[in-house]
C-alpha atoms as a PDB file:
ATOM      1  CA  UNK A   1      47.623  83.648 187.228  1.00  0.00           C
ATOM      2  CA  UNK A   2      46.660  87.106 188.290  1.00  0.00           C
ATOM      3  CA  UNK A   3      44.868  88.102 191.643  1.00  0.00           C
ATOM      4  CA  UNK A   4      41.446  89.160 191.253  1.00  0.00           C
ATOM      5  CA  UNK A   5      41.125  92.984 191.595  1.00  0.00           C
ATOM      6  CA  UNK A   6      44.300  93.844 189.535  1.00  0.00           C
ATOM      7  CA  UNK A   7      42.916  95.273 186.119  1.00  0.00           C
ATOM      8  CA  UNK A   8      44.768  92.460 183.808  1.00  0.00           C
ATOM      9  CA  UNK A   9      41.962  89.966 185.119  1.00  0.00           C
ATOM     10  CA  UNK A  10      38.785  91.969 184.054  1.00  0.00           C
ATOM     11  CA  UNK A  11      37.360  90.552 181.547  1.00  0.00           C
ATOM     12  CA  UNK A  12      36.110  92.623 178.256  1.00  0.00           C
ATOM     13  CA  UNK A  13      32.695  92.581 179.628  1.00  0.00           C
ATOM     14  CA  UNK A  14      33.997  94.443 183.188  1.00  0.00           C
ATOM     15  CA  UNK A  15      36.016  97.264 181.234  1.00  0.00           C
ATOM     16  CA  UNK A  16      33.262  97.464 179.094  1.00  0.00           C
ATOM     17  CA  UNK A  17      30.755  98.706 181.973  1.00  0.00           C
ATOM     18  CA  UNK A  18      33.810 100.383 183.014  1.00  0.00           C
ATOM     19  CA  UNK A  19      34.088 102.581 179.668  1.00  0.00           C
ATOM     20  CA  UNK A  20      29.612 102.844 180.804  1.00  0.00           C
ATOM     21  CA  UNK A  21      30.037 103.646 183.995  1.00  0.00           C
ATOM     22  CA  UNK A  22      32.850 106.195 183.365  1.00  0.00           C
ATOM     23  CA  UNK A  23      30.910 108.372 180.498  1.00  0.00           C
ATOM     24  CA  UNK A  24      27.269 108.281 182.506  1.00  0.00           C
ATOM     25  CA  UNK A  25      29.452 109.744 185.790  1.00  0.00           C
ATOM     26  CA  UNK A  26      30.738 112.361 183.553  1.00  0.00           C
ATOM     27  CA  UNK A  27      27.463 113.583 182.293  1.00  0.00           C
ATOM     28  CA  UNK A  28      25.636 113.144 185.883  1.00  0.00           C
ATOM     29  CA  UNK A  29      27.764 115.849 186.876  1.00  0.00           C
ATOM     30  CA  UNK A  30      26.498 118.779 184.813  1.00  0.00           C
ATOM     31  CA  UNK A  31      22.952 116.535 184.166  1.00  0.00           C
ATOM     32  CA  UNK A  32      22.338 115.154 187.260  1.00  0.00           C
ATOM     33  CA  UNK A  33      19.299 116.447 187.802  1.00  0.00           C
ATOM     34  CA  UNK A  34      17.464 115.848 184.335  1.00  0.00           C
ATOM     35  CA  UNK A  35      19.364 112.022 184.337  1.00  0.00           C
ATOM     36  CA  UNK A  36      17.335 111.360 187.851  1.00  0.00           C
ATOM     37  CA  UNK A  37      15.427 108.268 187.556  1.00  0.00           C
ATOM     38  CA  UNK A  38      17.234 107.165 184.111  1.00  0.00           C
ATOM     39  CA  UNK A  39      18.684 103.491 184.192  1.00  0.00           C
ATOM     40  CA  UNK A  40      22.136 102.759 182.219  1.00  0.00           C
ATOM     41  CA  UNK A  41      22.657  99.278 181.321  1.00  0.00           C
ATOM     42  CA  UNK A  42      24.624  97.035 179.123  1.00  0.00           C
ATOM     43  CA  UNK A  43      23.254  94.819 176.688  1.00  0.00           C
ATOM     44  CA  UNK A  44      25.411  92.037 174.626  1.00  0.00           C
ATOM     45  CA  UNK A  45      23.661  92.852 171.498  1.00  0.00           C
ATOM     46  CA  UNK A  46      20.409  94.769 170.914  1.00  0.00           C
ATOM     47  CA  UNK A  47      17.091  93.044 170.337  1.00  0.00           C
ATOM     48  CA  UNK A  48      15.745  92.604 166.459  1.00  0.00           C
ATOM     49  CA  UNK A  49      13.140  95.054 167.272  1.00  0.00           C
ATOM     50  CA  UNK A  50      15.886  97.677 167.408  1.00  0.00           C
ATOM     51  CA  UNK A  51      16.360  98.372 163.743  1.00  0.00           C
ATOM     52  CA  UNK A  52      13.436 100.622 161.875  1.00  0.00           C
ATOM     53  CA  UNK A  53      14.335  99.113 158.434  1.00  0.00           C
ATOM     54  CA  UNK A  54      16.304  96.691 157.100  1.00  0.00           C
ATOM     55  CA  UNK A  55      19.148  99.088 155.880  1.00  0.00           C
ATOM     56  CA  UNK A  56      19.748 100.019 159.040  1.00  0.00           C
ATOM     57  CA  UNK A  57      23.431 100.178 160.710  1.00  0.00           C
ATOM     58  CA  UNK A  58      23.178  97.851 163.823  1.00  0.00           C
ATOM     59  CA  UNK A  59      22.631 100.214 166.687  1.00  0.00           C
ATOM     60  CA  UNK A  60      24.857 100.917 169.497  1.00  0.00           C
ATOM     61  CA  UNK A  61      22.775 101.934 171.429  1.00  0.00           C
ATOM     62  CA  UNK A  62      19.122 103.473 172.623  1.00  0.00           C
ATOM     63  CA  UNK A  63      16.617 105.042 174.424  1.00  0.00           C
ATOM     64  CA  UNK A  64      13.734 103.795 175.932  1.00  0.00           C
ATOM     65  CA  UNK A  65      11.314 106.012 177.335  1.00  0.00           C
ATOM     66  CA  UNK A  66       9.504 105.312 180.430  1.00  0.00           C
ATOM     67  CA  UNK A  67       6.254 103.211 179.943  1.00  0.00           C
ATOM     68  CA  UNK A  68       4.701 100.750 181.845  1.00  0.00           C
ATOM     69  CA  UNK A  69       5.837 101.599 185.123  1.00  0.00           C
ATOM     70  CA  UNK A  70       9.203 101.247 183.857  1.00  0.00           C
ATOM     71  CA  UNK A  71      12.234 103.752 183.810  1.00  0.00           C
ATOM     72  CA  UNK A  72      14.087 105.253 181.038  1.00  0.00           C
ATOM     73  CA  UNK A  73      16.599 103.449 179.996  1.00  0.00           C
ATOM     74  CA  UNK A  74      19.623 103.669 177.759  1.00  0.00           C
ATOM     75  CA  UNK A  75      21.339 100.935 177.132  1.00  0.00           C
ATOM     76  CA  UNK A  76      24.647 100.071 175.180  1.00  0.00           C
ATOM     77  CA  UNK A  77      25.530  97.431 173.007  1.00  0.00           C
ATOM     78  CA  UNK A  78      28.728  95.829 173.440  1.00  0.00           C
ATOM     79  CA  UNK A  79      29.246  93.553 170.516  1.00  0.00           C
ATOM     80  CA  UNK A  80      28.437  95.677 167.990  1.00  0.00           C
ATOM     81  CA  UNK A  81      30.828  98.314 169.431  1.00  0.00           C
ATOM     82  CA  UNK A  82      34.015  96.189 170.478  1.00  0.00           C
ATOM     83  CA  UNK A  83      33.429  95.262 166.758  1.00  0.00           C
ATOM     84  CA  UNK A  84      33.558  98.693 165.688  1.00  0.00           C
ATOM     85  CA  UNK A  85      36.106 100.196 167.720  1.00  0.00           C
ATOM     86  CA  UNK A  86      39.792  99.541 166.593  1.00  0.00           C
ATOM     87  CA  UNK A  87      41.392  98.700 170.111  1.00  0.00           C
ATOM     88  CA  UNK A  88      40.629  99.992 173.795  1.00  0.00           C
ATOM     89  CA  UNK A  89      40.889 103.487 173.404  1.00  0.00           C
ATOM     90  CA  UNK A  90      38.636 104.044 170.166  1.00  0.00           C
ATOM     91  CA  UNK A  91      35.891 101.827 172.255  1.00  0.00           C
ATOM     92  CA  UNK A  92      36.271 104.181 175.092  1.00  0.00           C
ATOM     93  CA  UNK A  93      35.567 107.067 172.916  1.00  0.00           C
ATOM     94  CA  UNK A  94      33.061 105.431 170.886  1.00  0.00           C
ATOM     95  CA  UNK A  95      31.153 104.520 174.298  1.00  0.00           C
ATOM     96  CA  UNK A  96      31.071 107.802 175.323  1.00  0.00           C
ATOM     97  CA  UNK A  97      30.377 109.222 172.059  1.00  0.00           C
ATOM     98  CA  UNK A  98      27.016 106.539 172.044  1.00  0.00           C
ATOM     99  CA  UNK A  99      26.400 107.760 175.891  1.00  0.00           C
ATOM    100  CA  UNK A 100      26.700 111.593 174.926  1.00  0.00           C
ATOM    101  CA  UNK A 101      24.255 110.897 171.869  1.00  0.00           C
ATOM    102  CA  UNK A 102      21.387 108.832 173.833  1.00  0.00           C
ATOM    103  CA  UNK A 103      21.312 111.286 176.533  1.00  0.00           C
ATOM    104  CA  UNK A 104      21.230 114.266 174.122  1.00  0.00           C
ATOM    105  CA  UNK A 105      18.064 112.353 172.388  1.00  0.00           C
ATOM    106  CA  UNK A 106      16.237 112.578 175.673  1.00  0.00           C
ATOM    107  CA  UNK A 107      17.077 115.916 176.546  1.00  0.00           C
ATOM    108  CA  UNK A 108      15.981 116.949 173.121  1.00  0.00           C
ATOM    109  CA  UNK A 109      19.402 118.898 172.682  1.00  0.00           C
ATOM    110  CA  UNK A 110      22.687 118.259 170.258  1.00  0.00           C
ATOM    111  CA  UNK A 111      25.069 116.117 171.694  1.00  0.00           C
ATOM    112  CA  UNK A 112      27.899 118.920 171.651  1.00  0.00           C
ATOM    113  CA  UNK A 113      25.695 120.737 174.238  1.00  0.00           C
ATOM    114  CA  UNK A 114      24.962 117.851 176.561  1.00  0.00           C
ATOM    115  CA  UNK A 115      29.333 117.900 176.499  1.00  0.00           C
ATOM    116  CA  UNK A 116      31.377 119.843 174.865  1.00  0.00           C
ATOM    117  CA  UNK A 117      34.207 116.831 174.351  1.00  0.00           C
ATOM    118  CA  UNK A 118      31.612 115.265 171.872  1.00  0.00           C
ATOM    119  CA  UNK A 119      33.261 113.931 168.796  1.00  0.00           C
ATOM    120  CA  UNK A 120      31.905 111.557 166.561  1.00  0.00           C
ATOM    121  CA  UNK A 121      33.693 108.782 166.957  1.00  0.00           C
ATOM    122  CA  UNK A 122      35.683 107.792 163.429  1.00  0.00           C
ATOM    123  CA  UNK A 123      36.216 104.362 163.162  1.00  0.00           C
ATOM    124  CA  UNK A 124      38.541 104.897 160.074  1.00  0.00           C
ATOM    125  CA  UNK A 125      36.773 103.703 157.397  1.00  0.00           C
ATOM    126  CA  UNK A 126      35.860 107.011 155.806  1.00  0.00           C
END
C-alpha cells in the first residue's frame, strides 16, 4: 500500500488531468488574456456527435464555442489518447500537442504560433 499523495497512487485518470492541467498552464502564460473565460475539461471519450463523417479518426479532442450562455470549452479525450500514445511520455506530448491545436483553432492561428514547442505528435505508425 502506498500513502495517498505520493504520485505511485494516482490513478491514470489523475495524471491524465495532470498532463491537462500542465499544457493549458503553459499556454495561459503567453495567452492568458485571449484564454479568459475558456473552460478545459476532460472527457472519457467524446460524444457520437463528435465525428463529421463516418471516416473520421476518433477525435482527441475539441472546441466548443460559447452558445447558450455557456463558455468555450475544450475538452480532451482520454481513451482515445492513452490508446494512441505508446507509454507516459508520448501521452504527455500528444496532450499537449491536442491542447496546442484546440487553442490555435480558436485563436484562428497555426498551432506553431500559439507555441513554438508544437510538434505533431508521431505515434509511430507512419
Amino acid at each position: 500500500m502506498t500513502p495517498g499523495g505520493l504520485p505511485i497512487s494516482r490513478t491514470r485518470a489523475q495524471r491524465f488531468d495532470d498532463f491537462v492541467l500542465e499544457a493549458v498552464g503553459r499556454l495561459e502564460r503567453q495567452w492568458g488574456t485571449e484564454l479568459a473565460g475558456v473552460e478545459f475539461a476532460v472527457e472519457d471519450v467524446p460524444p457520437v456527435d463528435a465525428w463529421t463523417l463516418p471516416d473520421d479518426p476518433i477525435p482527441l479532442g475539441n472546441l466548443y464555442l460559447a452558445e447558450g450562455g455557456l463558455p468555450t470549452r475544450i475538452v480532451v479525450y482520454r481513451r482515445p489518447a492513452e490508446i494512441r500514445a505508446r507509454d507516459g511520455e508520448d501521452l504527455g506530448a500528444l496532450v499537449h500537442d491536442v491542447v496546442v491545436e484546440e487553442v490555435a483553432e480558436l485563436l484562428g492561428l497555426e498551432p506553431e504560433t500559439v507555441d513554438p514547442d508544437y510538434d505533431v505528435f508521431d505515434d509511430g505508425d507512419e
